[in-house]
C-alpha atoms as a PDB file:
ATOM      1  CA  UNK A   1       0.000   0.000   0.000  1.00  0.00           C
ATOM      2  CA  UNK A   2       2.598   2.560   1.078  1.00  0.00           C
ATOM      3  CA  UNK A   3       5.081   1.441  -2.279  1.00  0.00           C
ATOM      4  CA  UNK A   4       1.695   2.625  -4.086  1.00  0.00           C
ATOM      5  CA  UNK A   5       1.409   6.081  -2.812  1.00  0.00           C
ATOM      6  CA  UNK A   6       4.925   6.453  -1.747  1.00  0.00           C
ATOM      7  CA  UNK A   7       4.160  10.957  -2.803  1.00  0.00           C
ATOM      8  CA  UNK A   8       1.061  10.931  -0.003  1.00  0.00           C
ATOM      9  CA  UNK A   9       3.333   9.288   2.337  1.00  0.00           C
ATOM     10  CA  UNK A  10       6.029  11.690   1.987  1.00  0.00           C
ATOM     11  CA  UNK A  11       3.557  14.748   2.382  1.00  0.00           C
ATOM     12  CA  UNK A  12       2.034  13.274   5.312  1.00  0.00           C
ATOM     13  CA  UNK A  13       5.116  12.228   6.682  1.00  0.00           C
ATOM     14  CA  UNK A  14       7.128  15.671   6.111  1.00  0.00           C
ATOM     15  CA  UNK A  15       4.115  17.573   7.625  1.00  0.00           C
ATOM     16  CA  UNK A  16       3.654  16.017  10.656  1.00  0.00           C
ATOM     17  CA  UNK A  17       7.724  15.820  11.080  1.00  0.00           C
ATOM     18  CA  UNK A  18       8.182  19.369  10.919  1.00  0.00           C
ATOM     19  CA  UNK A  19       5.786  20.194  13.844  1.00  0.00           C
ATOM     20  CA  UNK A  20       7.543  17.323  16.399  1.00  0.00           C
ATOM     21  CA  UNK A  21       9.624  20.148  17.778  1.00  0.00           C
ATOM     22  CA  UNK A  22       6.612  22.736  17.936  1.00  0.00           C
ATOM     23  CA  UNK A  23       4.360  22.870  21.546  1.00  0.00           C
ATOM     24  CA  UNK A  24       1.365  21.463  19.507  1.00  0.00           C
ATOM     25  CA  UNK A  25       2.284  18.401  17.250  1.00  0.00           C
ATOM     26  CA  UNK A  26       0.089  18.190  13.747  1.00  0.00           C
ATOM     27  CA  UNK A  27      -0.681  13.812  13.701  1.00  0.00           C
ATOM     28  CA  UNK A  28      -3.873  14.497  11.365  1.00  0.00           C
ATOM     29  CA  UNK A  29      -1.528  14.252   8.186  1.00  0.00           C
ATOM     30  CA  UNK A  30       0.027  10.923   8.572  1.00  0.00           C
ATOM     31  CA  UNK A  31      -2.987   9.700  10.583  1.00  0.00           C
ATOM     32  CA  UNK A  32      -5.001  10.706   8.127  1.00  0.00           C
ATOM     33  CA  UNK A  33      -2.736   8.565   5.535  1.00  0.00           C
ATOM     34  CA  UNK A  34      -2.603   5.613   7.330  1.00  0.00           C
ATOM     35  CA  UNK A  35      -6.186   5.494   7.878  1.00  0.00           C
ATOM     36  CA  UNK A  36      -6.838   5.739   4.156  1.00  0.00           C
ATOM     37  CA  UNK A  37      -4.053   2.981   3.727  1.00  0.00           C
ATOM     38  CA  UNK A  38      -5.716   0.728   6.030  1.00  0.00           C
ATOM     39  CA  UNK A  39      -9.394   1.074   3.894  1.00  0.00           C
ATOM     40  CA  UNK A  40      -7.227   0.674   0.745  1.00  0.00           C
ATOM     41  CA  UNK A  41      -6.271  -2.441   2.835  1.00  0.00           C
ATOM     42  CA  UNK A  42      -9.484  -3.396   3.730  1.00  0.00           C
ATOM     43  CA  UNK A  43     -11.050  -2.960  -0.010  1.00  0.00           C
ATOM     44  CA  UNK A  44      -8.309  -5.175  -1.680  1.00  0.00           C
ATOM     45  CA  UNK A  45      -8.624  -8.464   0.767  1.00  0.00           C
ATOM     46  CA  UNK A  46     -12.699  -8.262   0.248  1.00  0.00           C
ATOM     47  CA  UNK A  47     -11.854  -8.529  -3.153  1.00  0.00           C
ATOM     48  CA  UNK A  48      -9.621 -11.074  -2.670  1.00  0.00           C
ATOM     49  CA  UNK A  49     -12.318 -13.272  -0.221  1.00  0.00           C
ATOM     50  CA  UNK A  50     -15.291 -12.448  -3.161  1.00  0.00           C
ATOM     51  CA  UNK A  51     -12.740 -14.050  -5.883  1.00  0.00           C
ATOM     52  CA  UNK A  52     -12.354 -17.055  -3.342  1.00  0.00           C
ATOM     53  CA  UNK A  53     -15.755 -17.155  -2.937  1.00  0.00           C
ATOM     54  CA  UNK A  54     -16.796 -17.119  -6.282  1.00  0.00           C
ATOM     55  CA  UNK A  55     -14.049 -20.006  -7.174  1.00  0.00           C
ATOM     56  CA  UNK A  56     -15.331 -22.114  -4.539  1.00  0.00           C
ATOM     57  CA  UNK A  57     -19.079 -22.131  -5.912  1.00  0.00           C
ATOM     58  CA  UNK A  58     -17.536 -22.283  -9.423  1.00  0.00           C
ATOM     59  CA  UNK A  59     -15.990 -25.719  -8.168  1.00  0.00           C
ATOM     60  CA  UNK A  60     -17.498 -29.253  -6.841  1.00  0.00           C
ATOM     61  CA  UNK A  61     -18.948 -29.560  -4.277  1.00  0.00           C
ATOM     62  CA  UNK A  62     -15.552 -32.322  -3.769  1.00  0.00           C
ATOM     63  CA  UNK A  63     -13.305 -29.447  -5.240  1.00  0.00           C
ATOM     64  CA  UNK A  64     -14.733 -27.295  -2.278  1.00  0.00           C
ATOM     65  CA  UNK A  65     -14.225 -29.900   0.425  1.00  0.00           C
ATOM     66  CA  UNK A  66     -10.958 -29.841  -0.623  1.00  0.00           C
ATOM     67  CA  UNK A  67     -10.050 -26.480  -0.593  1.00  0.00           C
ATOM     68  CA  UNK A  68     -11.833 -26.246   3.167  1.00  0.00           C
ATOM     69  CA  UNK A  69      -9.522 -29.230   4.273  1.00  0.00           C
ATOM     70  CA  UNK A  70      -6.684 -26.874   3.515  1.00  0.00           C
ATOM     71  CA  UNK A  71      -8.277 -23.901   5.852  1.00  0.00           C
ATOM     72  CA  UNK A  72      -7.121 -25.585   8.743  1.00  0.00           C
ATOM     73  CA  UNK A  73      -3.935 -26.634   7.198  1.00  0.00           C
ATOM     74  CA  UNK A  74      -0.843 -25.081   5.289  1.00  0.00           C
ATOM     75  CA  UNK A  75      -0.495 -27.935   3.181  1.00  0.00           C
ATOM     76  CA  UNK A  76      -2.369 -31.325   2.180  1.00  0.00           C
ATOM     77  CA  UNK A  77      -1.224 -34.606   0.499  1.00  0.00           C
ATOM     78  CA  UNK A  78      -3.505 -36.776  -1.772  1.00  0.00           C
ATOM     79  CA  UNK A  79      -3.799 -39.459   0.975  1.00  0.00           C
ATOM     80  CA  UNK A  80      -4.471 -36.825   3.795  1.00  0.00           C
ATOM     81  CA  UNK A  81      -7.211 -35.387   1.229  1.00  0.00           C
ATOM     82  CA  UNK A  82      -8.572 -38.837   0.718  1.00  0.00           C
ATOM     83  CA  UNK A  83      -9.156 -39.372   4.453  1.00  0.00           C
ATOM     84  CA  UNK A  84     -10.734 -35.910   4.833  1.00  0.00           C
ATOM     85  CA  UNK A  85     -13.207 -36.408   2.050  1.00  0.00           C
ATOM     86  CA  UNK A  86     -13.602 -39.807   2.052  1.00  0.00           C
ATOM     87  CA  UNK A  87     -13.658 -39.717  -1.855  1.00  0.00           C
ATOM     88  CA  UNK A  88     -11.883 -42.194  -4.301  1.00  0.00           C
ATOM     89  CA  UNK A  89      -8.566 -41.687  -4.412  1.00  0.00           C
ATOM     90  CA  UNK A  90      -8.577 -41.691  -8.403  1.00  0.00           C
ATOM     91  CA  UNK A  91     -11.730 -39.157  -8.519  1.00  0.00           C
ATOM     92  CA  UNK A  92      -9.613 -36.980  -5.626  1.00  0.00           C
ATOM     93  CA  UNK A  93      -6.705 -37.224  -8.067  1.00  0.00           C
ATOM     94  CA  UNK A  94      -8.705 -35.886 -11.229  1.00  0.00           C
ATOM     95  CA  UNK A  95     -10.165 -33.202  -8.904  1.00  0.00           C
ATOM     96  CA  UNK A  96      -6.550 -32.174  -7.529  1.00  0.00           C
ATOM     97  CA  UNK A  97      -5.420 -31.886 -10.696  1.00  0.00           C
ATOM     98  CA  UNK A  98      -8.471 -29.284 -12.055  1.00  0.00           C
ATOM     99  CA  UNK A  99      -8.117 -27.503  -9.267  1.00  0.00           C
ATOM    100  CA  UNK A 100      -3.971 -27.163  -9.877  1.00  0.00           C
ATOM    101  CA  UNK A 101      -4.844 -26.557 -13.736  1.00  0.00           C
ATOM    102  CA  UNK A 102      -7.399 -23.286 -12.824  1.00  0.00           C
ATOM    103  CA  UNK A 103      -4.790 -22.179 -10.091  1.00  0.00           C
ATOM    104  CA  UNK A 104      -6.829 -22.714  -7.169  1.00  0.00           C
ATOM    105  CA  UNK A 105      -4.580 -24.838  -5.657  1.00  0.00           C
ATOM    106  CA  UNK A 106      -0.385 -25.433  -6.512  1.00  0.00           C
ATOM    107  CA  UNK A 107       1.448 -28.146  -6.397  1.00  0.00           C
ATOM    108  CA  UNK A 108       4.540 -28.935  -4.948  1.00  0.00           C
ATOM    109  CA  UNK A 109       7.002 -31.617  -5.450  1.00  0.00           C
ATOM    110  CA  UNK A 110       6.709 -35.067  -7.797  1.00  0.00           C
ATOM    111  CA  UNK A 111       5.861 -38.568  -7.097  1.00  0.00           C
ATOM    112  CA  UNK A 112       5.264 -39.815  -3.661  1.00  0.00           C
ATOM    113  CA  UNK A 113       6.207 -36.260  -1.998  1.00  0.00           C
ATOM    114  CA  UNK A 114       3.866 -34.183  -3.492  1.00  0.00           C
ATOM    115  CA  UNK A 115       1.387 -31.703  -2.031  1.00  0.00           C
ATOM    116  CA  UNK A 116      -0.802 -28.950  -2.393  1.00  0.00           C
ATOM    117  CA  UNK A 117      -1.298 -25.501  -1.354  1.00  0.00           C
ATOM    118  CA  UNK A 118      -3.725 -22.680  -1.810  1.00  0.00           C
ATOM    119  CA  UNK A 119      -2.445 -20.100  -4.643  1.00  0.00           C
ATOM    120  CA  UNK A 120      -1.796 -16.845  -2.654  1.00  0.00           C
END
């Protein structure tokens, strides 16, 4: 956020700097930038959860148990996703591997030492 507006956050910064040695110190400027950073903030990770939310209905109803095993998880294996859904493991498999190819999920590793993790 502050990279973005890096010219605000020099004015805001400068003003309130110049009155620390004065009897009454001026905060509004950078307070008043922050503030606005932190509803930037704010506005960018709802957009980020209504994108989730919207892939998640998009998906399976299996694609979406998936994706809620890994909410209380940083990572899942095929096997750990088999015993959490209690799907086949060659359905799970196709499923893993749609939800890898729309970039819902990423994959990490080959072969017996794979696993899976949300896309940031």
């Amino acid at each position: 956020m502050i990279e973005e507006s890096k010219e605000f956050y020099y004015k805001a910064l400068r003003k309130t700097q110049t009155t620390l040695r004065c009897d009454s110190v001026e905060w509004e400027p950078w307070l008043l930038f922050f503030l606005r950073c932190l509803v930037r903030q704010k506005e960018n990770l709802n957009l980020k959860i209504e994108i989730e939310r919207q892939t998640l209905e998009r998906t399976s109803p299996l694609g979406a148990a998936v994706v809620r095993l890994l909410e209380d998880t940083d990572r899942i294996t095929l096997a750990e996703a088999v015993k959490g859904t209690g799907a086949n493991r060659n359905t799970l498999k196709v499923k893993i591997n749609e939800l890898v190819e729309t970039g819902v999920l990423e994959r990490h590793g080959r072969g017996r030492g794979v696993f899976y993790t949300r896309m940031n």
